[in-house]
Structure formats: structure tokens, C-alpha cells
N, C-alpha and C. Protein backbone atom coordinates (compact mmCIF):
# COMPACT_ATOMS: atom_id res chain seq x y z
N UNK A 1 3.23 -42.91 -60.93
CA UNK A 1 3.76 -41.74 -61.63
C UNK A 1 5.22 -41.57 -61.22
N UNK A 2 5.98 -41.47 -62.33
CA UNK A 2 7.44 -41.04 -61.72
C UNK A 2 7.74 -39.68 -61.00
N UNK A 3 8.60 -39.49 -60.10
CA UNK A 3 9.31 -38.35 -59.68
C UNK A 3 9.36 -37.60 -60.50
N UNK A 4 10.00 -37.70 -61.65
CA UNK A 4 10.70 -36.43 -62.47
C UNK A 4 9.78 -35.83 -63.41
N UNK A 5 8.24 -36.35 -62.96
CA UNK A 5 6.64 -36.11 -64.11
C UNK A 5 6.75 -34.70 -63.65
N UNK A 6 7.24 -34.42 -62.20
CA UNK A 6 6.50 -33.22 -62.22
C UNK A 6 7.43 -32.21 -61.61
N UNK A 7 7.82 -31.12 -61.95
CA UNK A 7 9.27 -30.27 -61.82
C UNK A 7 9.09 -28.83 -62.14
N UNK A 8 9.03 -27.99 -61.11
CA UNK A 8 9.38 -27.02 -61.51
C UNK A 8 10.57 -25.99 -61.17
N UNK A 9 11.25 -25.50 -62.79
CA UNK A 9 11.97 -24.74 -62.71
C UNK A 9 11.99 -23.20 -61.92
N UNK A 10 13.10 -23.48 -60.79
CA UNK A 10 13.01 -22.19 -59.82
C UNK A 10 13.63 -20.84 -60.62
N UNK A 11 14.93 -21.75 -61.57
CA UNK A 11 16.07 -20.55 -62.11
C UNK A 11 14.95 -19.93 -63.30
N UNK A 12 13.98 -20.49 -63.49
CA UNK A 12 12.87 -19.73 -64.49
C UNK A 12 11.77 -18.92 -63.84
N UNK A 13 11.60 -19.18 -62.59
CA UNK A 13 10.30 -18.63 -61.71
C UNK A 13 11.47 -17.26 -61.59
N UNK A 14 12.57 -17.53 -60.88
CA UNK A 14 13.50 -16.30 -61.06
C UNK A 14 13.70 -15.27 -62.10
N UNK A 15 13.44 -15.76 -63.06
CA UNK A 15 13.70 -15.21 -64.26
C UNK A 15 13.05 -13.91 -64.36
N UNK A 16 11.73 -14.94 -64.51
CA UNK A 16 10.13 -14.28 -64.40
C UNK A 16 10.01 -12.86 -63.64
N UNK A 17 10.43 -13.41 -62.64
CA UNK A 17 10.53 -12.38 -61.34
C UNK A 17 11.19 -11.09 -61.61
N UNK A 18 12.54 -11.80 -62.37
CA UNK A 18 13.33 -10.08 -62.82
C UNK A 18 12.62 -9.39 -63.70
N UNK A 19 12.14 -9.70 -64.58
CA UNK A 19 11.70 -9.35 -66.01
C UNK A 19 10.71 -8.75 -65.75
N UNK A 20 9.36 -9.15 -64.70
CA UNK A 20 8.50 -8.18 -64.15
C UNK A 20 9.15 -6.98 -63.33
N UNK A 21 9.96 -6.98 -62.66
CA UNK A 21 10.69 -5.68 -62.45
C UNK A 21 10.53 -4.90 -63.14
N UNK A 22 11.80 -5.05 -64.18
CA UNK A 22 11.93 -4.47 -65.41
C UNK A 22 11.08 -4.07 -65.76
N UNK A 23 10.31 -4.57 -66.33
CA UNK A 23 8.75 -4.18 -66.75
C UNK A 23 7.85 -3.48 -66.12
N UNK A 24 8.24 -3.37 -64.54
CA UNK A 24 7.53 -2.20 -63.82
C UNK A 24 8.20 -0.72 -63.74
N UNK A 25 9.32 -1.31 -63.56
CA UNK A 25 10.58 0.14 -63.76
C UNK A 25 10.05 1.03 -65.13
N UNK A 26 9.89 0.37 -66.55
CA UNK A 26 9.79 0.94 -67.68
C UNK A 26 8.02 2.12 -67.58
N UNK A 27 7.64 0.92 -67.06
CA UNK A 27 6.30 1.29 -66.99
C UNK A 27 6.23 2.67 -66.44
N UNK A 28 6.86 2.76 -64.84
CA UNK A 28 7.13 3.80 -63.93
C UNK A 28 7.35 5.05 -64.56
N UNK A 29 8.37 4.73 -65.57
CA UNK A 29 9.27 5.88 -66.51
C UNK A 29 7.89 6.63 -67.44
N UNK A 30 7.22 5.20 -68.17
CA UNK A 30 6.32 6.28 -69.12
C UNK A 30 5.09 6.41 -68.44
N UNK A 31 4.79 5.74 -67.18
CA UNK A 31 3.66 6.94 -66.50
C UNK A 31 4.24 8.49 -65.84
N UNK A 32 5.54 8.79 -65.36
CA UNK A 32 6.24 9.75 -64.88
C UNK A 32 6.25 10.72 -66.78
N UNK A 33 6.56 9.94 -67.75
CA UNK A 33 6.24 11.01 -68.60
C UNK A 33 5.29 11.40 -69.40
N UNK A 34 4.13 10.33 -69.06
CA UNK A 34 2.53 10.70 -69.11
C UNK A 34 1.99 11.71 -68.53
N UNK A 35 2.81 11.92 -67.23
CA UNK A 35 2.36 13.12 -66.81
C UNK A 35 2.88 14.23 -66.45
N UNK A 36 4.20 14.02 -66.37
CA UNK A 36 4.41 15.76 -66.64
C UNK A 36 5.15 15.83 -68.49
N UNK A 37 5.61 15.21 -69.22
CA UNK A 37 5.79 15.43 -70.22
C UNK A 37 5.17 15.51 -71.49
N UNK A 38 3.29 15.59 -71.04
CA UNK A 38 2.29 15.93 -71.67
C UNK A 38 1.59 17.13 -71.56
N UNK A 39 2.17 18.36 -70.96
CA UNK A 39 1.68 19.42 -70.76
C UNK A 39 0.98 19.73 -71.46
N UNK A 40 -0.16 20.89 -71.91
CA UNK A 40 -0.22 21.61 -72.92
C UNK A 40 -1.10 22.73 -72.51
N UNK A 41 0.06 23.98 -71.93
CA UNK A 41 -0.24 25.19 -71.51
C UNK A 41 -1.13 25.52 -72.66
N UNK A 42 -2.30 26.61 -72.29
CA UNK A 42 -2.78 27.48 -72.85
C UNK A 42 -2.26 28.33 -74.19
N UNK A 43 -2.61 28.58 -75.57
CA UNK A 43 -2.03 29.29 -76.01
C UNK A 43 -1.20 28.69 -76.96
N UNK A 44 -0.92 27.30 -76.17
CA UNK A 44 0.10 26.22 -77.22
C UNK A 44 -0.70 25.94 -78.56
N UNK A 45 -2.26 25.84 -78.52
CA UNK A 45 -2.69 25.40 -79.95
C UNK A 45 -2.73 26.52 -81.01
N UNK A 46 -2.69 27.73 -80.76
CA UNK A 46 -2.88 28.69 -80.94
C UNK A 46 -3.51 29.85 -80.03
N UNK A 47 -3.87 31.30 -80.27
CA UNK A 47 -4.55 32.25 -80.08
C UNK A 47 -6.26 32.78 -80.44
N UNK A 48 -7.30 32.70 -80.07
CA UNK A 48 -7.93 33.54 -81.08
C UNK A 48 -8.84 33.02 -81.78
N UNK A 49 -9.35 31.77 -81.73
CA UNK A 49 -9.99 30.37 -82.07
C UNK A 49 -11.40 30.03 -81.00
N UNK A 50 -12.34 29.77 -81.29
CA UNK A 50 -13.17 28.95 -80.13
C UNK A 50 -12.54 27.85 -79.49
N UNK A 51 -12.40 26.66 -80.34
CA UNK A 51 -11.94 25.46 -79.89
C UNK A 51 -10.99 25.49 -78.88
N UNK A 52 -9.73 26.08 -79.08
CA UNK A 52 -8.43 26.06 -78.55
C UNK A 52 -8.70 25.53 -76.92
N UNK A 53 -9.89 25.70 -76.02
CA UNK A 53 -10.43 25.95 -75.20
C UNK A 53 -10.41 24.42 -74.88
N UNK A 54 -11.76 23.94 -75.50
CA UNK A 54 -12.29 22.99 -76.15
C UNK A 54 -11.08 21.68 -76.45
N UNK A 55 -9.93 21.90 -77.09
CA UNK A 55 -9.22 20.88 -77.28
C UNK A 55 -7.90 20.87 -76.25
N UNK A 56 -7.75 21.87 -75.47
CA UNK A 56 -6.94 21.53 -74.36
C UNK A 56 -7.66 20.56 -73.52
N UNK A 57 -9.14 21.22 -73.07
CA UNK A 57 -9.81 20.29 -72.11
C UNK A 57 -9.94 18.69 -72.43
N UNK A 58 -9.64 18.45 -73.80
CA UNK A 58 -10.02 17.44 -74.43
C UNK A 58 -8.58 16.43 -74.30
N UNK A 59 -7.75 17.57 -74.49
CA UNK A 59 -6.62 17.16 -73.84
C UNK A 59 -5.81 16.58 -72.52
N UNK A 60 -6.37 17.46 -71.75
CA UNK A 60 -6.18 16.65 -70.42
C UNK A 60 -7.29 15.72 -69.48
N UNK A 61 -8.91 15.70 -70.63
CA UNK A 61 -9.14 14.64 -70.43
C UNK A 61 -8.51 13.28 -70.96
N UNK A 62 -8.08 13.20 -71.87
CA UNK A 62 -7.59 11.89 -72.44
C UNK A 62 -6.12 11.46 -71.65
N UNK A 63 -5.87 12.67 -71.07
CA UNK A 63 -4.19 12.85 -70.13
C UNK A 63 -5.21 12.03 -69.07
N UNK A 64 -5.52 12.23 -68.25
CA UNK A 64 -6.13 11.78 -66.98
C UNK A 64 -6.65 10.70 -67.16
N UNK A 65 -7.39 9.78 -68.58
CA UNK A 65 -7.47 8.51 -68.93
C UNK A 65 -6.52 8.02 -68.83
N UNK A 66 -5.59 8.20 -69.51
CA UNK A 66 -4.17 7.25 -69.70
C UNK A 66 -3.67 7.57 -68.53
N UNK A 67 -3.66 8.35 -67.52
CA UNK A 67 -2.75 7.97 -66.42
C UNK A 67 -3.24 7.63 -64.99
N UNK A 68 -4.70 7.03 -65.36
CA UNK A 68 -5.80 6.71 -64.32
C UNK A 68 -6.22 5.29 -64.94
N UNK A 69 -6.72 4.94 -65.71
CA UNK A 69 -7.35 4.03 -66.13
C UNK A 69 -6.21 2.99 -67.27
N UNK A 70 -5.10 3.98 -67.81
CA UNK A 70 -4.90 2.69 -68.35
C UNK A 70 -3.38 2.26 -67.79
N UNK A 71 -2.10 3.35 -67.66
CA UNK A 71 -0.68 3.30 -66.74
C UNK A 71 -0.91 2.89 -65.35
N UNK A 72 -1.84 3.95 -64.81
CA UNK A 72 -1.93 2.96 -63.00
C UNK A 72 -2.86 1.63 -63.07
N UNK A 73 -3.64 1.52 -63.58
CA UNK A 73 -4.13 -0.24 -63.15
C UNK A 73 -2.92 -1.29 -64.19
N UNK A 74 -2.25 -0.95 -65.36
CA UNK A 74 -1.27 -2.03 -65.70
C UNK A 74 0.11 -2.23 -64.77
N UNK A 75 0.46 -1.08 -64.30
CA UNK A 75 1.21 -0.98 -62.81
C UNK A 75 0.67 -1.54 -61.59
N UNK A 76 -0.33 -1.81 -61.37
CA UNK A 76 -1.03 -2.64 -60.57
C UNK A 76 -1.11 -3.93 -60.84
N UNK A 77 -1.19 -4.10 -62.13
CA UNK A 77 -1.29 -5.65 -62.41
C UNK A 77 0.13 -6.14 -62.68
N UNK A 78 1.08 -5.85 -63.53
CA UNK A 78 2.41 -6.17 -63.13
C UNK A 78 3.05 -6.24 -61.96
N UNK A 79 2.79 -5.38 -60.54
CA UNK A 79 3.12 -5.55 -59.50
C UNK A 79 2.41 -6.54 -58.52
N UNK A 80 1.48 -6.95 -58.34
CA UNK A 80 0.71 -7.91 -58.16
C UNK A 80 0.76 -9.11 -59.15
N UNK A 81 1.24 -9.32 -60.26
CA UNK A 81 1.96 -10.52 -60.86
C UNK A 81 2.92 -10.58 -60.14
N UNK A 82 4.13 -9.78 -60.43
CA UNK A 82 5.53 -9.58 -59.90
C UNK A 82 5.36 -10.71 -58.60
N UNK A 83 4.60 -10.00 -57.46
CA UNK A 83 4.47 -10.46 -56.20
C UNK A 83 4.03 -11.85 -55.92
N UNK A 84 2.95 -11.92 -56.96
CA UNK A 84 2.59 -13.36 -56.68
C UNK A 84 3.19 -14.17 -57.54
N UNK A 85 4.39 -14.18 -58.24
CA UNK A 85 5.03 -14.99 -58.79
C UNK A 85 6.22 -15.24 -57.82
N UNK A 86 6.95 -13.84 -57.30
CA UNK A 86 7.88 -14.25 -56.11
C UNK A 86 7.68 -14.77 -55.04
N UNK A 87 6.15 -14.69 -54.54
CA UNK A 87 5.95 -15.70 -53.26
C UNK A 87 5.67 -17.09 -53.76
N UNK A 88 5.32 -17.17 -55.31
CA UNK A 88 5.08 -18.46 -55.89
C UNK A 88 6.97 -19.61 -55.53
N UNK A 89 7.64 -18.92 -56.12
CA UNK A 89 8.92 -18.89 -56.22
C UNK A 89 9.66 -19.70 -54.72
N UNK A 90 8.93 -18.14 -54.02
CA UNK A 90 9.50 -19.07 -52.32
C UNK A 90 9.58 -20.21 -51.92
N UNK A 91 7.66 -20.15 -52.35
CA UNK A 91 7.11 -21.13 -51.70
C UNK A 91 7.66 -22.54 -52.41
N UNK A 92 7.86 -22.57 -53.66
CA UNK A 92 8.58 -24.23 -54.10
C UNK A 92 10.00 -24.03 -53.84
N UNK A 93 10.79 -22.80 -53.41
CA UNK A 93 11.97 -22.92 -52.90
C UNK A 93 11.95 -23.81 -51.50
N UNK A 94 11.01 -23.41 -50.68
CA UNK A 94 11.24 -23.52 -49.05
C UNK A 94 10.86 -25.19 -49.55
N UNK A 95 9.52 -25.25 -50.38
CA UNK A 95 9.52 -26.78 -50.12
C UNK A 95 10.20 -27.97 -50.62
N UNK A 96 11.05 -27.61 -51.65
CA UNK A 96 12.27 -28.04 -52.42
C UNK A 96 13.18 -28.80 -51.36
N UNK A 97 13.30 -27.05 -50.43
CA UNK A 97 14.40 -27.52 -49.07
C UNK A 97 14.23 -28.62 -48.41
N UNK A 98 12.86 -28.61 -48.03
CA UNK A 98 12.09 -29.16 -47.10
C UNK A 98 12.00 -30.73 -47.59
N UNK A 99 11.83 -30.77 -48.54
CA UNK A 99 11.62 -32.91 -49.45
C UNK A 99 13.32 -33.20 -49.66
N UNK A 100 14.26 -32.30 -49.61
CA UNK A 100 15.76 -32.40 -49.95
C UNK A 100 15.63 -32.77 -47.82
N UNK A 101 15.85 -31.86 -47.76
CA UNK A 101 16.13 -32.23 -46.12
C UNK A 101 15.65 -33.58 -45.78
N UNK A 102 14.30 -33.95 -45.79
CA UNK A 102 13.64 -34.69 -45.13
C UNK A 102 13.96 -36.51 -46.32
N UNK A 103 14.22 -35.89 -47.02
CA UNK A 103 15.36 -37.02 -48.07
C UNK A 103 16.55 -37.60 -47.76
N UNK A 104 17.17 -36.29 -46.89
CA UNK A 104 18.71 -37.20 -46.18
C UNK A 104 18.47 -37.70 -45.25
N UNK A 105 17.33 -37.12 -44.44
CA UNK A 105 17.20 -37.58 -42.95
C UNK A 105 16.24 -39.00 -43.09
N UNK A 106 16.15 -39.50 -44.62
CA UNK A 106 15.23 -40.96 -44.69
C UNK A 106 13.82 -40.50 -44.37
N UNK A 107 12.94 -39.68 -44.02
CA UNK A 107 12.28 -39.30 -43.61
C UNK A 107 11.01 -38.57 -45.21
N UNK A 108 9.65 -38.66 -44.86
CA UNK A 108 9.05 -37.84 -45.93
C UNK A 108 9.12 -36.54 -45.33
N UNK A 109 8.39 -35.60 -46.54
CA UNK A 109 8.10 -34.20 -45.62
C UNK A 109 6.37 -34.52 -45.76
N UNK A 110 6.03 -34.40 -44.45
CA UNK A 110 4.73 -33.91 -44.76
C UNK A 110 3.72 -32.75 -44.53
N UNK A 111 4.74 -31.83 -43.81
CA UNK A 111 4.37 -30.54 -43.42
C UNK A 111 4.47 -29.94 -45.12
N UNK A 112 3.06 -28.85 -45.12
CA UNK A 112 3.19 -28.17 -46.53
C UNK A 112 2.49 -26.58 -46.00
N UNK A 113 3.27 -25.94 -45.51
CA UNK A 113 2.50 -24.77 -45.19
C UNK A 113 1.84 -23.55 -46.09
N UNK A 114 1.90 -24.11 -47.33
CA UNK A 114 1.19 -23.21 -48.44
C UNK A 114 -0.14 -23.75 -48.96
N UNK A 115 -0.42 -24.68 -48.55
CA UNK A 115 -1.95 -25.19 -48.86
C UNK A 115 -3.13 -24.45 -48.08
């Protein structure tokens, strides 16, 4: 098998890496306005009604879905991508170093401390 069969791009694992940021930052923003910019004081549906009662509660049950079950576990999973793509990243950085080094010195590498 040749050398160059098998390659991976670091300036793309990088990439990756920013872009999940980003993508957690945004996230951050519309769970912060999932929850306080979904209020809905008393009184807001109207006055004077049975329901009104009834569809607030209904209201901040579906508030407490979306900012329990569906904003915090996709914030969990983007950050835990995020992470395991940047230690992915390291880890063919350090060993990159490591087959470059052990290349000038004529030498293989055979230390692989990520296995």
C-alpha cells in the first residue's frame, strides 16, 4: 500500500472544530432565549376564560420540553462532538510530529499512545 493511501487532513479536523463552536455559541443564545424570552405571565391570554389556566400550564410544559429534552441534550451532543473531534485532531497532530521526527532521525515511530 502506498504512503499517500492514507491521509488525514488536520487544516479540516480544524475546521470542524471551529464550526462546532459556533454551533454551540448559537445554540447557547437560543436556549438563553428559550428561556427567559418565552414568558407568559398570567393574564397574557386573556381574563375571565376557564382555559387561560389550562393553556399557560400547557405552556410552560412544552417550555420545560424544549429546554430539557430537546436545547440541553443537543448542547450536550455538540459539545461532546466538539471535544472528541479536538482530541481527535491532537492526537494525529502529536503523531504526525512524532513519524516527521522519527523520519529525520532515520528512525520509525513506534510508540502510539492513543491506541
Amino acid at each position: 500500500m502506498a504512503n499517500d493511501s492514507y491521509r488525514v487532513d488536520l487544516d479540516r479536523l480544524d475546521e470542524v472544530v471551529k464550526k462546532l463552536n459556533n454551533v454551540l455559541k448559537d445554540m447557547q443564545s437560543t436556549s438563553g432565549k428559550a428561556k427567559s424570552g418565552t414568558h407568559l405571565p398570567e393574564g397574557s391570554l386573556g381574563k375571565g376564560f376557564e382555559e387561560e389556566g389550562e393553556l399557560r400550564q400547557a405552556h410552560g410544559d412544552m417550555k420545560a420540553f424544549i429546554e430539557q429534552q430537546v436545547l440541553a441534550r443537543l448542547e450536550r451532543l455538540i459539545d461532546d462532538l466538539q471535544k472528541k473531534t479536538s482530541k481527535t485532531h491532537g492526537a494525529y497532530q502529536d503523531q504526525e510530529q512524532n513519524t516527521s521526527n522519527a523520519m529525520n532521525k532515520g528512525h520509525t515511530s513506534s510508540q502510539n499512545k492513543y491506541s
